[in-house]
Protein backbone atom coordinates (compact mmCIF):
# COMPACT_ATOMS: atom_id res chain seq x y z
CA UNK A 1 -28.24 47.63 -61.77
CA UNK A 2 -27.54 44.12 -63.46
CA UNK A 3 -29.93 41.61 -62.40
CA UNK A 4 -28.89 39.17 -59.68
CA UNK A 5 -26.36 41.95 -58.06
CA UNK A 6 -27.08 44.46 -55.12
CA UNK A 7 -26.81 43.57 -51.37
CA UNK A 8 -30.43 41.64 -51.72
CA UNK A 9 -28.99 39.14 -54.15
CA UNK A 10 -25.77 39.10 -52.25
CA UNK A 11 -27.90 37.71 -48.73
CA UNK A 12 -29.77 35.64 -50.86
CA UNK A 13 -26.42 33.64 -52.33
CA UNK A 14 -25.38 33.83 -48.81
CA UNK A 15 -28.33 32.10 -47.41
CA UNK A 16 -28.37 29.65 -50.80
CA UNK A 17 -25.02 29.33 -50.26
CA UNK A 18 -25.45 28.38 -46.17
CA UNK A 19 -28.11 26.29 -47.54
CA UNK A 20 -26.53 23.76 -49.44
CA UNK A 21 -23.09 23.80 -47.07
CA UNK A 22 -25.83 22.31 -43.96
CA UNK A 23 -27.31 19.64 -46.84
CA UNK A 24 -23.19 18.86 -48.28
CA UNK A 25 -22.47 18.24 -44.85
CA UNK A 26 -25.91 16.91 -43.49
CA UNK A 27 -25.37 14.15 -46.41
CA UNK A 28 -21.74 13.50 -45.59
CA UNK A 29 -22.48 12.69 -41.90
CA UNK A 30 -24.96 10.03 -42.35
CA UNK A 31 -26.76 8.51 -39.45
CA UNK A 32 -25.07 6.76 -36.02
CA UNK A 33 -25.79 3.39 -34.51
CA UNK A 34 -27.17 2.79 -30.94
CA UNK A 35 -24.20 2.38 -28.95
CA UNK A 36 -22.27 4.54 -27.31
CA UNK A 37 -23.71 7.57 -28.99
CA UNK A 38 -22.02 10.34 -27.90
CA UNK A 39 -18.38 8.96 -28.95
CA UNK A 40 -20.02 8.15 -32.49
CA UNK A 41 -21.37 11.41 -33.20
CA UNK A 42 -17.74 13.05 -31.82
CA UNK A 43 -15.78 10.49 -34.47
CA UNK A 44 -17.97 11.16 -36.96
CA UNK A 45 -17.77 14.82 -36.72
CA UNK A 46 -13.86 14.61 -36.48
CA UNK A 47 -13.69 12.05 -39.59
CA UNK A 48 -15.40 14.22 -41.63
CA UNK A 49 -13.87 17.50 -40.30
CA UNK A 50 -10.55 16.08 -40.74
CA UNK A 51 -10.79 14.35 -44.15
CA UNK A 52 -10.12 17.98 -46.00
CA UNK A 53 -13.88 18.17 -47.75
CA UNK A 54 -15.06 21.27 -45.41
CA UNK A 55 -13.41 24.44 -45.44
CA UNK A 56 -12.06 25.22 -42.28
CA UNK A 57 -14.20 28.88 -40.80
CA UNK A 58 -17.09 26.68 -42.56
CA UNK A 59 -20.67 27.23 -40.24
CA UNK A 60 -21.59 23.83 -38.72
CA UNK A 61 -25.57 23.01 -38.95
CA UNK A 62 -27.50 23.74 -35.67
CA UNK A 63 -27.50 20.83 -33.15
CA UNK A 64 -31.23 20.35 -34.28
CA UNK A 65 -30.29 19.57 -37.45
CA UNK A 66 -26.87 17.75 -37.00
CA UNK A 67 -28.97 15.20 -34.82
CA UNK A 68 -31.58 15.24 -37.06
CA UNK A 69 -29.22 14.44 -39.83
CA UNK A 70 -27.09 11.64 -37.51
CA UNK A 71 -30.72 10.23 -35.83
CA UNK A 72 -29.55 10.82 -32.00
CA UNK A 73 -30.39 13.31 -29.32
CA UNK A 74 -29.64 16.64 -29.53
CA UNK A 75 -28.01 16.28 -26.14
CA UNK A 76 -25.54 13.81 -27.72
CA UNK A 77 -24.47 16.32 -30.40
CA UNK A 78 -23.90 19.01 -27.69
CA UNK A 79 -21.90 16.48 -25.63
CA UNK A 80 -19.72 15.82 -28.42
CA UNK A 81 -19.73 19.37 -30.02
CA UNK A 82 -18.96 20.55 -26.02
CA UNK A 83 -15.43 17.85 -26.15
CA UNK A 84 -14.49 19.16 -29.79
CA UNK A 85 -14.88 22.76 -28.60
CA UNK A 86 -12.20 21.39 -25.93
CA UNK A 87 -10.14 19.97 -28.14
CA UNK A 88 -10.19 23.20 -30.10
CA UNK A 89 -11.67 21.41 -32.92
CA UNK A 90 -14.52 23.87 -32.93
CA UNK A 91 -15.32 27.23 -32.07
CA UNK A 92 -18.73 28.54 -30.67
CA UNK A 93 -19.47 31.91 -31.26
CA UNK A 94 -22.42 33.10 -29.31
CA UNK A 95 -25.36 34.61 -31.10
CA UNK A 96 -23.47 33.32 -34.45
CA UNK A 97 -23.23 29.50 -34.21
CA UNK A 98 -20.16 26.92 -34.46
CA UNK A 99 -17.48 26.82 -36.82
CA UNK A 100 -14.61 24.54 -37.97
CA UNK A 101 -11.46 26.15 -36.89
CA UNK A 102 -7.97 25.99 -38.61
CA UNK A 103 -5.19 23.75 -37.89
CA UNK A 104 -6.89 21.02 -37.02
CA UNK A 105 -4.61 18.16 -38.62
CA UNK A 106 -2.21 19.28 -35.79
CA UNK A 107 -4.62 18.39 -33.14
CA UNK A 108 -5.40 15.26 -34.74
CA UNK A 109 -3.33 13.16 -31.94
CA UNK A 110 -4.26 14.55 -29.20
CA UNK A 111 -8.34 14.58 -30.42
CA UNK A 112 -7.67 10.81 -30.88
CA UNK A 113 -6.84 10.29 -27.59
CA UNK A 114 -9.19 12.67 -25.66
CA UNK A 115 -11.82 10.95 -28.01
CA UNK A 116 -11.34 8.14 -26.43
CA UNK A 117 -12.80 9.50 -23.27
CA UNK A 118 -16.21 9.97 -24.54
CA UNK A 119 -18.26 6.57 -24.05
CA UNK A 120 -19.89 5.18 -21.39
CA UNK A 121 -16.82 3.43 -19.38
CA UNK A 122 -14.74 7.08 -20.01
CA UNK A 123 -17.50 8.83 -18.83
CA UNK A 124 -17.36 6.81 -15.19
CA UNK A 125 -13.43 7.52 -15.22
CA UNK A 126 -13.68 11.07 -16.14
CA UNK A 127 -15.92 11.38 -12.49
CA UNK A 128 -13.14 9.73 -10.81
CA UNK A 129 -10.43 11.71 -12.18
CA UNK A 130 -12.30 15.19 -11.55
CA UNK A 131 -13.34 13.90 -8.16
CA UNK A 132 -9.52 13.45 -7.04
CA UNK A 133 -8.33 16.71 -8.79
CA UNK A 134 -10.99 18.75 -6.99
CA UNK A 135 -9.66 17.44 -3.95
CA UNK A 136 -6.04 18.12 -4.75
CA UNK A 137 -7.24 21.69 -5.53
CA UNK A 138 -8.82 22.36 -2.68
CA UNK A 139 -5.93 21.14 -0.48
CA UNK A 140 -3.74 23.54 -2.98
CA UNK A 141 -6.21 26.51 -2.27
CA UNK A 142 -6.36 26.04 1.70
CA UNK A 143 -2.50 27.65 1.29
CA UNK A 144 -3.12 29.68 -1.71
CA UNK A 145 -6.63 30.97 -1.59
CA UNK A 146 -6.97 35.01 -1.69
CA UNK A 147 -9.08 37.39 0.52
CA UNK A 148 -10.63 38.15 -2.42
CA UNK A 149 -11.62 34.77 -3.85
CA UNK A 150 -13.09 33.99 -0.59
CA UNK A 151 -15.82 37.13 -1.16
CA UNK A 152 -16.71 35.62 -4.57
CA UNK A 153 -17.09 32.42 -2.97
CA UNK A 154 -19.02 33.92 -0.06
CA UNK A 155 -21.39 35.73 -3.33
CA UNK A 156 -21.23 32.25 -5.01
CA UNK A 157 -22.96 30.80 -1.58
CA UNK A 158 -25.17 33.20 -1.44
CA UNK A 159 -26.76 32.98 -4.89
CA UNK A 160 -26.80 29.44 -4.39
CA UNK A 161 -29.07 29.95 -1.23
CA UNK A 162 -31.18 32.63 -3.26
CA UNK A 163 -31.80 29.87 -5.86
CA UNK A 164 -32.50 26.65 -4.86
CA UNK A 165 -35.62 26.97 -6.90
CA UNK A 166 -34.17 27.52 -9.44
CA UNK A 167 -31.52 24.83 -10.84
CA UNK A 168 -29.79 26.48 -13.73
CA UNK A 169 -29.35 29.44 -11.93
CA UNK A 170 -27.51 26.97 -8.68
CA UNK A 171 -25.66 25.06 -10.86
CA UNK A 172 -24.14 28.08 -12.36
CA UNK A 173 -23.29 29.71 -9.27
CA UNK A 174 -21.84 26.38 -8.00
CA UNK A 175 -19.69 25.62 -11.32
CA UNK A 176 -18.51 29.79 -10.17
CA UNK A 177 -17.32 28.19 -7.05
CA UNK A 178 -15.46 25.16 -8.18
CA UNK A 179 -13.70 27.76 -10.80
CA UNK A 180 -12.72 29.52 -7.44
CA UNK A 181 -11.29 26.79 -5.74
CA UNK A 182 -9.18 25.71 -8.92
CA UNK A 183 -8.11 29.09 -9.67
CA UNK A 184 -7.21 29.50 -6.19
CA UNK A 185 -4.67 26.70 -6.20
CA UNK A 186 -2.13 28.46 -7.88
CA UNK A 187 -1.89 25.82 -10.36
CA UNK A 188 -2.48 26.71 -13.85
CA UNK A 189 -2.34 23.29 -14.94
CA UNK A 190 -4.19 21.70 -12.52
CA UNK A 191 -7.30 24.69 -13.49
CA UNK A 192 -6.91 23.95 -16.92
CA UNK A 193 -7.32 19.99 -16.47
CA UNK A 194 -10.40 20.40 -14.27
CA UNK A 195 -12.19 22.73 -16.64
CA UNK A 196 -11.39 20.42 -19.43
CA UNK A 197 -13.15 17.45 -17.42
CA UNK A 198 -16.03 19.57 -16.38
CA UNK A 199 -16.75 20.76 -20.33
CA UNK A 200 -16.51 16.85 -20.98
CA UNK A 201 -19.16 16.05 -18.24
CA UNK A 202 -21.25 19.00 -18.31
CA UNK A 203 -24.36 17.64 -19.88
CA UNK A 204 -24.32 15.41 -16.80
CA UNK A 205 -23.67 17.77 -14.25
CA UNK A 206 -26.34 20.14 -15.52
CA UNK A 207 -29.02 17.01 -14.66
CA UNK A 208 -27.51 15.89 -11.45
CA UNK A 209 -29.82 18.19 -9.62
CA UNK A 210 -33.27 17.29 -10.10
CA UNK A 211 -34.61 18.67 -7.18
CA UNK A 212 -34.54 21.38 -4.39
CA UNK A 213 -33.71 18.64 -1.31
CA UNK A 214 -30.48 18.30 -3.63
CA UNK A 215 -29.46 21.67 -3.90
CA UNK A 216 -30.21 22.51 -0.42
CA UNK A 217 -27.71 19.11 0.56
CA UNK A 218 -25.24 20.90 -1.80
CA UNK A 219 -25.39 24.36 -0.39
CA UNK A 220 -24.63 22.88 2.93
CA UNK A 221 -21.69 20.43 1.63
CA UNK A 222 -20.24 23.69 -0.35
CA UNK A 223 -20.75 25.68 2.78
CA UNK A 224 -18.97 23.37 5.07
CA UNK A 225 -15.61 23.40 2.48
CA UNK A 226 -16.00 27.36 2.46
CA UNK A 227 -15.84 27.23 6.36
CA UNK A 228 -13.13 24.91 5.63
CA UNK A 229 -11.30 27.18 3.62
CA UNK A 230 -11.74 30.19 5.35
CA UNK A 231 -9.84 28.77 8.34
CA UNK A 232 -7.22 27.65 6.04
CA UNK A 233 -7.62 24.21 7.49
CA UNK A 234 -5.68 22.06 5.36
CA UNK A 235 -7.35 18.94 7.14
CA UNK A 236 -10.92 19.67 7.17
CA UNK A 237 -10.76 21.62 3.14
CA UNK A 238 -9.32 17.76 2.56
CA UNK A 239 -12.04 15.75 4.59
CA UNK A 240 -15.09 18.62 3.28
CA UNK A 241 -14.35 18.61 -0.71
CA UNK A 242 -14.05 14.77 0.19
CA UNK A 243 -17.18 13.91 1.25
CA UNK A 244 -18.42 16.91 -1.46
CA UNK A 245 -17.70 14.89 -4.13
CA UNK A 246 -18.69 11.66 -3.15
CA UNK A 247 -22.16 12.93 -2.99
CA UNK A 248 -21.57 14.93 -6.31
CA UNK A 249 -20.67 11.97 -8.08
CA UNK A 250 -23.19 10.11 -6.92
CA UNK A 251 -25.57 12.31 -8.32
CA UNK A 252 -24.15 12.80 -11.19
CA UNK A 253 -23.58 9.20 -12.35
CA UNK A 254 -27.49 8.55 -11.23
CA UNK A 255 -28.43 11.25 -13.65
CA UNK A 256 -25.75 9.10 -16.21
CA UNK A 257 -27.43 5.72 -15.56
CA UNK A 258 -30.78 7.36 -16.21
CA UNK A 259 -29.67 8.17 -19.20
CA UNK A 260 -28.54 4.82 -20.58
């Protein structure tokens, strides 16, 4: 066999090759300023993912690395990594890592404009925004809602209950019941929109519960709009998912400010 050929050279170019695409692009990048940090990092990504000197399919570095390379927070690059996933910018491929997609010049537009969303004062509007369209969804659902969606929910409460100790585990199974509600409203649009604003704020909603006193306060609010729903009480779903996510926001924009 010549030398350099045979599948041990071939993962070695592979790895070379990996190599020097996280430098090209580690280089390209440069670092950020201090303000607001996650929009940076997103319009820095998009600049450089747009200006045609990556190949599209191209293996981004790991989040380490990219804020390493752009001297933020990690959690800033998987903020704005999270919002170009959205945008369909990027794809993340689990147990592979996340990659440029194709067609991105025709997404350009809207990118611009969604990108816009992703500093501080877009971050406050983004709460408002999900806060009404949960409520419109829930008033949607109290009409809509299946038999069957009502047992998830009931599991959803449930794990939330088993779980109060444990926060990632009650966040998930409340983010389950949310998905319910929306899905539950019969409209498509209005499911899509909500999951988009949740993707955007999910960094923040992950920290809004910081202890067990707030989960147990959530269980109960989510309990009460279950009730709610379960009666197919138009009024009371309204008044319940109301008062839900004035609390929610609450917590989440504390979490936000601590942040800052």
């Amino acid at each position: 066999m010549a030398a350099g050929s045979g599948p041990g050279c071939y993962a070695w170019n592979v790895s070379i090759n990996s190599a020097a695409s996280t430098a090209k692009i580690s280089a390209a990048l440069g670092s950020v300023g201090q303000g607001s940090v996650v929009s940076e990092v997103a319009e820095r990504l998009l600049a450089y993912f747009t200006s045609g000197d990556i190949a599209v399919g191209t293996r981004l570095p790991a989040e380490r690395q990219l804020a390493a390379s752009l001297g933020v927070g990690r959690s800033a690059v998987r903020e704005a990594l999270a919002a170009l996933e959205i945008l369909g910018i990027v794809i993340v491929r689990p147990g592979s890592g996340t990659y440029l997609r194709d067609g991105i010049s025709e997404l350009l537009p809207r990118t611009l404009s969604w990108g816009m969303m992703l500093g501080a004062p877009r971050t406050r509007e983004l709460v408002e925004l999900r806060s009404g369209l949960e409520v419109q969804a829930a008033q949607l659902a109290a009409g809509r809602i299946t038999d069957e969606a009502l047992d998830r929910m009931r599991d959803n409460l449930a794990t939330m209950a088993e779980t109060l100790n444990d926060l990632a585990a009650f966040v998930e199974a409340d983010a389950a019941f949310h998905r319910e509600i929306a899905e539950g409203s019969g409209n498509q649009v209005l499911q899509e929109l909500l999951q988009s604003i949740r993707s955007l704020l999910r960094i923040w909603v992950d920290r809004a519960l910081t202890d067990e006193g707030h989960a147990a306060a959530a269980l109960k609010e989510h309990t009460e709009i279950f009730s709610a729903l379960e009666a197919r009480d138009a009024e009371a779903v309204t008044r319940t998912m109301r008062s839900h996510m004035m609390t929610a926001s609450r917590r989440l924009l504390a979490g936000f400010d601590a942040s800052q």
